[in-house]
PDB file of N, CA and C in Angstrom:
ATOM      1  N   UNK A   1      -8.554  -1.617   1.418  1.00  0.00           N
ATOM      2  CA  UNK A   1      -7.885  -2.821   1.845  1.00  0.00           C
ATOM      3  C   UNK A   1      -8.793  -3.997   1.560  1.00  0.00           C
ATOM      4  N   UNK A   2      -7.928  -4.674   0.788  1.00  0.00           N
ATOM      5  CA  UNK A   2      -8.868  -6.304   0.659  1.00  0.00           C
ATOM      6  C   UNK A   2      -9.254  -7.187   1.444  1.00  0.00           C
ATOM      7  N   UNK A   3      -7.797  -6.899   2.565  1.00  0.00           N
ATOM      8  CA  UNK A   3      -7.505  -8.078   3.766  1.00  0.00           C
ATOM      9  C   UNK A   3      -7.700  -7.580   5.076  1.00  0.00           C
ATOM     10  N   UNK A   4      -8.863  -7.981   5.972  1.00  0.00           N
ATOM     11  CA  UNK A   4      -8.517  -7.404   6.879  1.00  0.00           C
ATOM     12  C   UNK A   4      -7.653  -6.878   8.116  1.00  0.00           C
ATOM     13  N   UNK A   5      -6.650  -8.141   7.807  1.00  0.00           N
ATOM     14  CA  UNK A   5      -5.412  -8.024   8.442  1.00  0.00           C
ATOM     15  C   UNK A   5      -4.701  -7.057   8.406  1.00  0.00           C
ATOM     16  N   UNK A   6      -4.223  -6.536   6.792  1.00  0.00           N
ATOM     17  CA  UNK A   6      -3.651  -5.645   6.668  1.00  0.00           C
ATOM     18  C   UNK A   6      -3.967  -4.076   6.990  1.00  0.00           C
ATOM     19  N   UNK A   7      -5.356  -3.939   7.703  1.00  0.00           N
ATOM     20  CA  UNK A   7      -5.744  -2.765   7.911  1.00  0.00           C
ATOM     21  C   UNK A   7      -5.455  -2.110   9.254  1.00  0.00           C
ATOM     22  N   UNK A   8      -5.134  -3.694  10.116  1.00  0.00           N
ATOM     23  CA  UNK A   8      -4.437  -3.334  11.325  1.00  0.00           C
ATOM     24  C   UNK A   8      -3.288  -3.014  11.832  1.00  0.00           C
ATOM     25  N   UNK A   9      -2.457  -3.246  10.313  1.00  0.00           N
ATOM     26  CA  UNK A   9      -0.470  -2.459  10.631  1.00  0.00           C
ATOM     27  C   UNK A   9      -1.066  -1.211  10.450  1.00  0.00           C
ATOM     28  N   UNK A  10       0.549  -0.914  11.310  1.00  0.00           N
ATOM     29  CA  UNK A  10       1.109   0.196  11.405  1.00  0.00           C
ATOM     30  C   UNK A  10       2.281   0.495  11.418  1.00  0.00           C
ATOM     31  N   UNK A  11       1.772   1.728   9.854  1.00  0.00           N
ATOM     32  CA  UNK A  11       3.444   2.101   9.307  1.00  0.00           C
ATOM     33  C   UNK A  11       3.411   3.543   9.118  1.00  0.00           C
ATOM     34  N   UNK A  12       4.391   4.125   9.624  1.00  0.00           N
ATOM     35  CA  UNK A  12       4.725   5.668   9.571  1.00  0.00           C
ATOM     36  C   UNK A  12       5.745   6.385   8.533  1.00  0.00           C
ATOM     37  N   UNK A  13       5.188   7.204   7.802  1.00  0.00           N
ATOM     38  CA  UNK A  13       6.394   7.405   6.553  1.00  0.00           C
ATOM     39  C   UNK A  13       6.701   8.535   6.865  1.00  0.00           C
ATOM     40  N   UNK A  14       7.791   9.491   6.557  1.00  0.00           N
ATOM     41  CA  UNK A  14       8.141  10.917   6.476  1.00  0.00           C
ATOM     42  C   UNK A  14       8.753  10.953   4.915  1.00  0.00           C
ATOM     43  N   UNK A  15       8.020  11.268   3.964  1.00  0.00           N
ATOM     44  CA  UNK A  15       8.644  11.654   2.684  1.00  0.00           C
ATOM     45  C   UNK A  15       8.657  13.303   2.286  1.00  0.00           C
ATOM     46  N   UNK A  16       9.254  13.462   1.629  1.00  0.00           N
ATOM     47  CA  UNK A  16       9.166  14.429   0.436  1.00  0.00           C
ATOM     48  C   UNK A  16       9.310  14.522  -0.529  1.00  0.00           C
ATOM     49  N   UNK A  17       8.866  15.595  -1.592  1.00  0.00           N
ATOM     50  CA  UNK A  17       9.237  15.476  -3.050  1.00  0.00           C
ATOM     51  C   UNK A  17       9.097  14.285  -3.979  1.00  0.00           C
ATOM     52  N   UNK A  18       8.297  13.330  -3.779  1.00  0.00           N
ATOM     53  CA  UNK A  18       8.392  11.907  -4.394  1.00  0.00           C
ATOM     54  C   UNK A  18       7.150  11.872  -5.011  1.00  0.00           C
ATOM     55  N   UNK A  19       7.100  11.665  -6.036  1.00  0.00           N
ATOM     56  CA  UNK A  19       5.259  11.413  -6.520  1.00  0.00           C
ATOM     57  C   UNK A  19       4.735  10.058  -5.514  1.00  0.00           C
ATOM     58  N   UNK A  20       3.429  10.365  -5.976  1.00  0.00           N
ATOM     59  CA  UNK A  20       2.847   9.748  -4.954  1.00  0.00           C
ATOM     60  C   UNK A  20       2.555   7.774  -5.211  1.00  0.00           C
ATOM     61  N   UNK A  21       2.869   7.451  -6.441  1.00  0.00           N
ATOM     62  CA  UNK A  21       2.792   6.505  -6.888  1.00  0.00           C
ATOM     63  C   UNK A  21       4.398   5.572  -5.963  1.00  0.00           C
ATOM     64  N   UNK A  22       5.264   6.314  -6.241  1.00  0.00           N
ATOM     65  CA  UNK A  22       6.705   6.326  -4.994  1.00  0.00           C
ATOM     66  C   UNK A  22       5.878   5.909  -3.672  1.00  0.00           C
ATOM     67  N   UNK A  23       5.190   6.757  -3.007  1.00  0.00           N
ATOM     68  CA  UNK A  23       5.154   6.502  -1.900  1.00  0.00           C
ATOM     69  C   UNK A  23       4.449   5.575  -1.412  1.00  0.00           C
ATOM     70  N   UNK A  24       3.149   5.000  -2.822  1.00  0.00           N
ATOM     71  CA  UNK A  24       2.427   4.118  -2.495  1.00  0.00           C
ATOM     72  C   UNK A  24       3.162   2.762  -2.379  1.00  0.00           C
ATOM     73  N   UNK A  25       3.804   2.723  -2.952  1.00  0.00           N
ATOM     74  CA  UNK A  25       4.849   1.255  -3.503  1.00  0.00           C
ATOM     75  C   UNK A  25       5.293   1.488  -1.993  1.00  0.00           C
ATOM     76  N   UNK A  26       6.336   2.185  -1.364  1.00  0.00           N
ATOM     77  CA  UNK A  26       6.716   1.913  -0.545  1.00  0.00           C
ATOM     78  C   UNK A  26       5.791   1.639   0.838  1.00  0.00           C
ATOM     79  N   UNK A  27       4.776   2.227   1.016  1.00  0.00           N
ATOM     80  CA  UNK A  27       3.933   2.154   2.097  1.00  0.00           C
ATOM     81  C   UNK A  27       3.726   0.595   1.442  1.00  0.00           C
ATOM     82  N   UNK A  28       3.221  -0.027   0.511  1.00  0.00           N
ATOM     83  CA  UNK A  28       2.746  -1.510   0.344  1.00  0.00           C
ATOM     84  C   UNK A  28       4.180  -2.380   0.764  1.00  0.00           C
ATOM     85  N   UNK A  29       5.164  -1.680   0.435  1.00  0.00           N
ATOM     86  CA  UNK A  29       6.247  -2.657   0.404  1.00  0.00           C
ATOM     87  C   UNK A  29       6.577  -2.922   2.037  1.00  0.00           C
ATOM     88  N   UNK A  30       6.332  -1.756   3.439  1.00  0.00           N
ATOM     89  CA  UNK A  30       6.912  -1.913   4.097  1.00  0.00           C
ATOM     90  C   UNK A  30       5.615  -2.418   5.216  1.00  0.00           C
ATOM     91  N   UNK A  31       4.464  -2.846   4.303  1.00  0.00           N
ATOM     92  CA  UNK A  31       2.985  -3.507   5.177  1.00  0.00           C
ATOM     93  C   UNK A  31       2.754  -4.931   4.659  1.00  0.00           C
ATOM     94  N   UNK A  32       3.972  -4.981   3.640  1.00  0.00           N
ATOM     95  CA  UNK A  32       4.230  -6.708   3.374  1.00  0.00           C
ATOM     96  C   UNK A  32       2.762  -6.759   2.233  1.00  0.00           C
ATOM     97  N   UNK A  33       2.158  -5.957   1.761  1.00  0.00           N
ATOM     98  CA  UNK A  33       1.071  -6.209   0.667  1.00  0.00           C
ATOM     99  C   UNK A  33       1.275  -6.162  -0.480  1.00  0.00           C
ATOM    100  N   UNK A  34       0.113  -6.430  -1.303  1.00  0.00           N
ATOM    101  CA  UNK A  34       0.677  -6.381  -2.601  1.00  0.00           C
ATOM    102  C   UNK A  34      -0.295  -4.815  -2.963  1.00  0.00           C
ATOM    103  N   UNK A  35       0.083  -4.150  -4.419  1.00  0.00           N
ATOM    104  CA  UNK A  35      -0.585  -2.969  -4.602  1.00  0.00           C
ATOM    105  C   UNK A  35      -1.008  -3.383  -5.679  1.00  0.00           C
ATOM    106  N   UNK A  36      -1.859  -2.654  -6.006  1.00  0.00           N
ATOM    107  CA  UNK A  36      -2.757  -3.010  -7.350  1.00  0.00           C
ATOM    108  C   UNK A  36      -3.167  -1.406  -7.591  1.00  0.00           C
ATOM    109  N   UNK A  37      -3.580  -1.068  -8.951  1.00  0.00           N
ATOM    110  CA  UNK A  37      -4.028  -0.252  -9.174  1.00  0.00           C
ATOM    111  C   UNK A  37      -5.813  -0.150 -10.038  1.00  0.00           C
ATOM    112  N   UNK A  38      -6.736   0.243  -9.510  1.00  0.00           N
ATOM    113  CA  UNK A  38      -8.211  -0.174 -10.462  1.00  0.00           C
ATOM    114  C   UNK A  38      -8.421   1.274 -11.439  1.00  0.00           C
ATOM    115  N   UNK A  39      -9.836   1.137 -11.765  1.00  0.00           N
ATOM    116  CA  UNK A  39      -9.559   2.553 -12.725  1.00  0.00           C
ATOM    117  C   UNK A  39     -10.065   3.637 -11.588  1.00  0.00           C
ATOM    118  N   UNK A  40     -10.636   3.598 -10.445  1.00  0.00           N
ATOM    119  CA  UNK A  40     -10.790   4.429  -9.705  1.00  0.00           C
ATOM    120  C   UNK A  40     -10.215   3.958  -8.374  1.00  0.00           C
ATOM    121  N   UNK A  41      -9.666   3.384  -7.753  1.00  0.00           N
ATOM    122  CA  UNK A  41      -9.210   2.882  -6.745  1.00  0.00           C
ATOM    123  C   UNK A  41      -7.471   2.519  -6.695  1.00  0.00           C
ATOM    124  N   UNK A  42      -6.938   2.963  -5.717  1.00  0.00           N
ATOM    125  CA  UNK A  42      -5.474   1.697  -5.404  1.00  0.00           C
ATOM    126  C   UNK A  42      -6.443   0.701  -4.583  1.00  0.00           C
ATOM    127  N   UNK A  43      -5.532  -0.592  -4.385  1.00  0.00           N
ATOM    128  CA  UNK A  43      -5.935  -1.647  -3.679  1.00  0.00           C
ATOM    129  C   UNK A  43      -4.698  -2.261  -3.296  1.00  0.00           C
ATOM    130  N   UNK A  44      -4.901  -2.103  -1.792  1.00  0.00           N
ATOM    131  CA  UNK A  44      -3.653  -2.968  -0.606  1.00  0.00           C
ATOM    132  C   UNK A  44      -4.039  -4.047  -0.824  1.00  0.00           C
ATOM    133  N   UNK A  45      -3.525  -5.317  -1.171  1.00  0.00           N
ATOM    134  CA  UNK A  45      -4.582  -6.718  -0.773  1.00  0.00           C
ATOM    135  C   UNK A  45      -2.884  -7.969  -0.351  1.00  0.00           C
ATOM    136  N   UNK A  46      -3.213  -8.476   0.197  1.00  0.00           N
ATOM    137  CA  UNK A  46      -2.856  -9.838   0.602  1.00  0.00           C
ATOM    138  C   UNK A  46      -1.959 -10.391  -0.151  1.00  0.00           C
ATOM    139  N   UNK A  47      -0.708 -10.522  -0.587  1.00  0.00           N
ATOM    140  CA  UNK A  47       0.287 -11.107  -1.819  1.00  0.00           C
ATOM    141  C   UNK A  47      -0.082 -12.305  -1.742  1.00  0.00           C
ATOM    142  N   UNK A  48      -0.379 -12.672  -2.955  1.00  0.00           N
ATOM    143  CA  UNK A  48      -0.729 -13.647  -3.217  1.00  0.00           C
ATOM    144  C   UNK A  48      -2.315 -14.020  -3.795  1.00  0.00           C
ATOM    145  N   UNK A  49      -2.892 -13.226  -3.324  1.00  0.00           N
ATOM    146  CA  UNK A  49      -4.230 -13.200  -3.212  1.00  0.00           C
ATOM    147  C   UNK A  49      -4.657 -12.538  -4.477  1.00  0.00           C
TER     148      UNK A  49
END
């Protein structure tokens, strides 16, 4: 996490069967962040930022 804000939601998923790139999008989408991907890292950070 970039922001420290965002490290303090809380969001609960129940998936299945979905690759995991699916689930990342949605966990960012429903913590209001933006996702990024590095060559060794995802990154939650701040939209906009």
């Amino acid at each position: 996490m970039s922001d420290p804000e965002l490290s303090k939601k809380h969001v609960t998923l129940s998936l299945e069967k979905i690759p995991l790139s699916e689930a990342l999008r949605y966990l960012a989408h429903l913590s209001g962040a933006h996702l990024s991907y590095d060559k060794n890292a995802v990154i939650f950070s701040k939209p906009g930022s």
